[in-house]
Protein backbone atom coordinates (compact mmCIF):
# COMPACT_ATOMS: atom_id res chain seq x y z
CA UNK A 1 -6.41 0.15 9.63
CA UNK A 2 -6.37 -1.14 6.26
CA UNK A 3 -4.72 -5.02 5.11
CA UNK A 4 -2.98 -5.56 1.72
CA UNK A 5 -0.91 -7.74 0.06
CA UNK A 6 1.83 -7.04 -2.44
CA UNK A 7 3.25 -10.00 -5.04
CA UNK A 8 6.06 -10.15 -7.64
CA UNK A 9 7.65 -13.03 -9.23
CA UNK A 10 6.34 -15.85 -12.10
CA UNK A 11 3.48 -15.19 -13.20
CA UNK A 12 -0.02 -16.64 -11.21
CA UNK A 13 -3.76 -16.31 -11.03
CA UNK A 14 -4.24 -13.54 -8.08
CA UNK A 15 -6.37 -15.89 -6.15
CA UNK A 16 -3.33 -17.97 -5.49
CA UNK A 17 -2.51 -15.33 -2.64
CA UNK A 18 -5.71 -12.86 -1.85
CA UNK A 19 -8.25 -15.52 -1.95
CA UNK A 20 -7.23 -19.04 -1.59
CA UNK A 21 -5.00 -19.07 1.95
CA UNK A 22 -6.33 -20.23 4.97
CA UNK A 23 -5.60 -16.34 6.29
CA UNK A 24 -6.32 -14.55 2.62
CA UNK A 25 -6.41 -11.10 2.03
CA UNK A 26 -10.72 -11.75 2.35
CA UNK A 27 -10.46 -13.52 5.20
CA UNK A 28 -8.41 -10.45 6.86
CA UNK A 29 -11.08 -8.46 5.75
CA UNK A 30 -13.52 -9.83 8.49
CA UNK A 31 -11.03 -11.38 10.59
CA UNK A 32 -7.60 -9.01 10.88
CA UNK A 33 -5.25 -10.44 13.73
CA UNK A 34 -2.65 -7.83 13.73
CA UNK A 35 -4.80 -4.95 13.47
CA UNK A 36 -6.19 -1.98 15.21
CA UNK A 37 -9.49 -3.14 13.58
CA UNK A 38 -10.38 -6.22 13.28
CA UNK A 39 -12.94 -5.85 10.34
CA UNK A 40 -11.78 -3.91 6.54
CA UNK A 41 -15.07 -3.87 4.99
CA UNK A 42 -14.85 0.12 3.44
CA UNK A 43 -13.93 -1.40 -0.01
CA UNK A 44 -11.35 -2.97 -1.66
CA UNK A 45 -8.77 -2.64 -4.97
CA UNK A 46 -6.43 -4.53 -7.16
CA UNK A 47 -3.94 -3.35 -9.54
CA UNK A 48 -1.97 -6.23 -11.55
CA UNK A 49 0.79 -5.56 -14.88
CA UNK A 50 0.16 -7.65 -17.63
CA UNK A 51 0.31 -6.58 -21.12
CA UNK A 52 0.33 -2.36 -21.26
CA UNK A 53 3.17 -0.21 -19.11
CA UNK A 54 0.50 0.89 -17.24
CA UNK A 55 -1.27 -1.00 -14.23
CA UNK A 56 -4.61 -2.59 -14.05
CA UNK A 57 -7.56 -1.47 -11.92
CA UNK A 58 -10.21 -2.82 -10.02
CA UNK A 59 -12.15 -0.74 -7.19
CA UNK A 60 -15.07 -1.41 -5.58
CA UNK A 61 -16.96 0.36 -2.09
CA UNK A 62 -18.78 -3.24 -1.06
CA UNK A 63 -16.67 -5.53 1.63
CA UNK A 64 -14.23 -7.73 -0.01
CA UNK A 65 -15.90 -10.71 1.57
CA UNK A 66 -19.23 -9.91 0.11
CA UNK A 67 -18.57 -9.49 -3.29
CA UNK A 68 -18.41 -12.83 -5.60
CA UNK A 69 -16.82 -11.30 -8.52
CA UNK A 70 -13.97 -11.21 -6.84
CA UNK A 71 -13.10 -14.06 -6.52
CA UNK A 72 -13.98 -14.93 -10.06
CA UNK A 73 -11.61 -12.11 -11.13
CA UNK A 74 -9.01 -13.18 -9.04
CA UNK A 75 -9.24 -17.17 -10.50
CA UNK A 76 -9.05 -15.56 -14.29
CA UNK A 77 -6.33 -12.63 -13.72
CA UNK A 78 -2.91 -13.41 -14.25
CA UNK A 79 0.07 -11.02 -13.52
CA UNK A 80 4.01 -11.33 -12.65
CA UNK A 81 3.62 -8.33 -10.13
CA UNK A 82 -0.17 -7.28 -8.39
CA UNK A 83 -1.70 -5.37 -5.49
CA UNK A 84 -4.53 -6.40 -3.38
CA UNK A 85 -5.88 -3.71 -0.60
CA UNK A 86 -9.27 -3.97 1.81
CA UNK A 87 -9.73 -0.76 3.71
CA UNK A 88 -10.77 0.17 6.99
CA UNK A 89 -11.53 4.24 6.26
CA UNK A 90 -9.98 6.81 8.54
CA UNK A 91 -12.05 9.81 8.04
CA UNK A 92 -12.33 9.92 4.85
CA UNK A 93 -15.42 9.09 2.62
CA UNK A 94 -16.31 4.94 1.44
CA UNK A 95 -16.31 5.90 -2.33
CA UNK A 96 -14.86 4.11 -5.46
CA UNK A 97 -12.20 7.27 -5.93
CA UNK A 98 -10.66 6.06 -2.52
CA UNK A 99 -9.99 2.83 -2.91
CA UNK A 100 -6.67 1.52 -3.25
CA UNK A 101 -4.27 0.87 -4.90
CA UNK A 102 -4.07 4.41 -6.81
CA UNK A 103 -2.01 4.28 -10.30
CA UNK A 104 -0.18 6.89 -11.99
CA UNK A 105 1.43 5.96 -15.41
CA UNK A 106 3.24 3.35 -14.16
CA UNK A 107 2.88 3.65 -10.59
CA UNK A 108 1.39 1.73 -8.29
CA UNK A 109 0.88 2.81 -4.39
CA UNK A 110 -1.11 1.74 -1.79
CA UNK A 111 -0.92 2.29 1.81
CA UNK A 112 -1.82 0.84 5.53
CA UNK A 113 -1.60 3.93 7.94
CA UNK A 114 -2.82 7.57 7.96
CA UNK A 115 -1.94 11.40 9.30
CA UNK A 116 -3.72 11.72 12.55
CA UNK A 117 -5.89 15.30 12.22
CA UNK A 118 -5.97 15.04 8.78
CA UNK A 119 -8.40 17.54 8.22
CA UNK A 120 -6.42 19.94 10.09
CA UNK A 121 -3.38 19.09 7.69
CA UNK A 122 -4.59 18.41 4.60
CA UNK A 123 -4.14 22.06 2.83
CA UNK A 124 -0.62 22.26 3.52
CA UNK A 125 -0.43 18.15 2.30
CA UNK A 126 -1.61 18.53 -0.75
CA UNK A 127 0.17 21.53 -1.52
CA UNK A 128 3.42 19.55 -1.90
CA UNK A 129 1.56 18.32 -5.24
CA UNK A 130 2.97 19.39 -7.98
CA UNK A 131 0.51 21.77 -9.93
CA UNK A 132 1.18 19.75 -13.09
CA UNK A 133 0.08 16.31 -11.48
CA UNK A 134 -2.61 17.72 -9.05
CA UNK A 135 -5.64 17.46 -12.09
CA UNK A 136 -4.84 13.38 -11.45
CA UNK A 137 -5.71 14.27 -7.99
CA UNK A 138 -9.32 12.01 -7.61
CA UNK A 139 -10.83 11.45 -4.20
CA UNK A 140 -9.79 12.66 -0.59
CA UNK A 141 -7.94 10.40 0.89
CA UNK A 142 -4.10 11.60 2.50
CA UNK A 143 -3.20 8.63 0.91
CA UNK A 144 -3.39 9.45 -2.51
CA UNK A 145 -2.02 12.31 -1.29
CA UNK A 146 1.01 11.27 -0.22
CA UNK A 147 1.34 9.12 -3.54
CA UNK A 148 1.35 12.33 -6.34
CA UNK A 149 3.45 14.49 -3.47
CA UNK A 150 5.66 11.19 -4.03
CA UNK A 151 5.70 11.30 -7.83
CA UNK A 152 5.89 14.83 -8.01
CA UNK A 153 9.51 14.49 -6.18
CA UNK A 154 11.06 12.81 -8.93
CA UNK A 155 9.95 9.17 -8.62
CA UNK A 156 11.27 8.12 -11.78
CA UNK A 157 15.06 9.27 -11.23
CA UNK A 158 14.60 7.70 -7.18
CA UNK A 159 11.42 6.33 -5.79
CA UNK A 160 13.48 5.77 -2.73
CA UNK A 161 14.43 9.20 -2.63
CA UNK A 162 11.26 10.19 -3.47
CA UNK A 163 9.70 9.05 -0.43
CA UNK A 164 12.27 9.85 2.19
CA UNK A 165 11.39 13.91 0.67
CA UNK A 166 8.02 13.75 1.10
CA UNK A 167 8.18 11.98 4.61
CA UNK A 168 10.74 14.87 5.47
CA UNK A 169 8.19 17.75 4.54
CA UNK A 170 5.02 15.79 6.37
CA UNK A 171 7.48 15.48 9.63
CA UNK A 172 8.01 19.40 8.66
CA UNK A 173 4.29 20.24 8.26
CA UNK A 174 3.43 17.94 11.60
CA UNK A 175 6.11 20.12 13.82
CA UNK A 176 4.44 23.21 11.86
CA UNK A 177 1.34 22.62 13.28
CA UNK A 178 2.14 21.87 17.03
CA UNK A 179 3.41 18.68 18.70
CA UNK A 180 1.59 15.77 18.77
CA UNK A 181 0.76 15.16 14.98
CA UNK A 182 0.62 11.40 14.30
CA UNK A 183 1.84 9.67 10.94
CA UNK A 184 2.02 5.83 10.77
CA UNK A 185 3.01 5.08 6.90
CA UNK A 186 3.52 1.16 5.68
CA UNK A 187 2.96 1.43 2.20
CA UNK A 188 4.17 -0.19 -1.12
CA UNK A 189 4.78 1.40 -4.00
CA UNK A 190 5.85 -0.13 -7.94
CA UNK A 191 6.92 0.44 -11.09
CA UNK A 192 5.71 -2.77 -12.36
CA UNK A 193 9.31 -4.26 -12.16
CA UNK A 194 10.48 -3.97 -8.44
CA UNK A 195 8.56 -3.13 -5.12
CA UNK A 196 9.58 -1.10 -2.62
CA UNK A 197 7.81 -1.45 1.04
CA UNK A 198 8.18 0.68 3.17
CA UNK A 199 7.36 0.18 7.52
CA UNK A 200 7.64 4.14 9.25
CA UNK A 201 5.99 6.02 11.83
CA UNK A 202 6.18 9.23 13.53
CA UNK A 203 4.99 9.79 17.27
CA UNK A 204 2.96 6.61 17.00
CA UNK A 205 3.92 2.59 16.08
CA UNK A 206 4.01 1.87 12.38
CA UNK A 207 1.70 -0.92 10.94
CA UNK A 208 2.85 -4.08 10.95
CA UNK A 209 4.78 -5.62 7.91
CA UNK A 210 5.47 -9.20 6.80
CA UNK A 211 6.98 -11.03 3.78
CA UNK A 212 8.65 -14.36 2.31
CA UNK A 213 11.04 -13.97 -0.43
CA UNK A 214 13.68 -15.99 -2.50
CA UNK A 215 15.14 -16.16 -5.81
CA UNK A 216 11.96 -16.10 -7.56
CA UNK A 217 10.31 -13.35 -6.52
CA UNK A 218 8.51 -11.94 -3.07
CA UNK A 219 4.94 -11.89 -1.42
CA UNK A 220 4.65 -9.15 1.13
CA UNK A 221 1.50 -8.39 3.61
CA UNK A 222 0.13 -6.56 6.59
CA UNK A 223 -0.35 -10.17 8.45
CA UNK A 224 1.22 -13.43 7.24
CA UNK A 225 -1.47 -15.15 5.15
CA UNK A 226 -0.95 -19.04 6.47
CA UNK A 227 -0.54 -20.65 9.99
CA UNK A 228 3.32 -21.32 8.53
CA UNK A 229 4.49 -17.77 10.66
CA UNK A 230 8.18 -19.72 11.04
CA UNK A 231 8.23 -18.55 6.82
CA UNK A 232 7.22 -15.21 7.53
CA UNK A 233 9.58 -12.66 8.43
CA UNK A 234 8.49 -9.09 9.54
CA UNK A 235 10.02 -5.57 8.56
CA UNK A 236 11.52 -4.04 11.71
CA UNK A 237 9.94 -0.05 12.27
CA UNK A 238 11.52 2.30 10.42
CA UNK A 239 13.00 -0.04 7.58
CA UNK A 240 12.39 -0.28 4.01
CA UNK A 241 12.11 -3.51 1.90
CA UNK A 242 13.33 -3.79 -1.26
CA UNK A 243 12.25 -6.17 -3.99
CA UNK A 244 13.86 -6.26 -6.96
CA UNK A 245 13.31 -8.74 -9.87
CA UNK A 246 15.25 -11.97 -10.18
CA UNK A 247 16.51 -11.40 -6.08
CA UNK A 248 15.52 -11.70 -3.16
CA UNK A 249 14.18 -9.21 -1.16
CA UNK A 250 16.11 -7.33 1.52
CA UNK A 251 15.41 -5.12 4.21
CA UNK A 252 17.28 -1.77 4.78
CA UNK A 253 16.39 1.58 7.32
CA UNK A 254 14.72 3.90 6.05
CA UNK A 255 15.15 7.14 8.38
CA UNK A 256 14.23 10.42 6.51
């Protein structure tokens, strides 16, 4: 399974949180401890807001640990709200087009999990994307998948609402096509403003889910990224956290 990292509040180079802590985002790329893989070397992504309404992008295929200009690009980009993802493939193809996070206008998403027999699935998936947003539709992953049948359910009016749909109609496709059907789904998702994370599974254990939070703003990641755990708190199964800017975060459920 995948690692990633999710940060909103003032504004900092990006190396402050995926490269510099003893347990960084690269260092879970080689050395996950809360994972069903211990190694995330099938690429790696960033998104950051700065100056445009849309996010950022940076993809590459090579391991996160490998690649130097990564950290140099993390030392020199500044943002008040970024993604970081390495990514442990699940039957799907190490290319550039499926490397997270994936943007759309101003959307960010990016996802730790996967639909168990996704081959099997995947037609009736990706028909819940709309027709009008399926031409943004790049690699093969069911994660990006998931992400345009998400915006095509009316992210703008409620992300939140948004997602609980779409989880509905995968449970609804899964039962469709016999018992048994696995979906583990911790994700993040943006607007550039406030991030909502979301911690769900069906017929399996979701992927785990940490953050720290106060006034200021919110880090949240698959593993805490110090030795300082006691500052860590995790996201309970089947909840939802909700960071907003200028509060702290909060957890809710999130049952669809």
């Amino acid at each position: 399974m995948c690692r990633w990292i999710a940060y909103s509040g003032p504004t900092v180079p990006l190396s402050h949180y995926v490269t510099e802590p003893s347990h960084s985002l690269i260092s879970q790329s080689l050395n996950a401890l809360e994972a069903t893989t211990s190694t995330n070397g099938d690429g790696f992504g960033l998104g950051w807001y700065g100056e445009h309404q849309e996010p950022g992008l940076y993809h590459e295929v090579r391991p996160a640990w490998s690649d130097s200009n990564l950290r140099h690009l993390c030392r020199h980009l500044r943002s008040h709200l970024f993604f970081a993802h390495v990514r442990a493939a699940t039957a799907t193809a190490v290319v550039r087009v499926n490397c997270h996070p994936f943007a759309y206008g101003r959307w960010l998403f990016m996802h730790n999990g996967m639909i168990a027999d996704w081959p099997i699935l995947r037609r009736a998936i990706e028909a819940l994307i709309p027709d009008a947003i399926y031409p943004s539709r790049e690699g093969t992953t069911d994660s990006e998948a998931i992400f345009l049948a998400i915006v095509g359910a009316n992210i703008e009016e409620n992300p939140v609402r948004a997602t609980e749909t779409v989880m509905r109609k995968l449970k609804h496709i899964m039962k469709e096509n016999g018992d048994g059907h696995r979906l583990r789904f911790t994700a993040a998702l943006s607007n550039g403003r406030d991030i909502y994370a979301f911690r769900y599974a069906v017929n399996d254990s979701a992927n785990t889910l940490y953050y720290r939070s106060n006034r200021s703003g919110a880090v949240i990641a698959s593993e805490p990224l110090d030795a300082e755990r006691a500052t860590w708190a995790a996201v309970d199964e089947n909840c939802m956290l909700i960071a907003r800017r200028g509060y702290p975060a909060g957890v809710v459920r999130f049952s669809p």
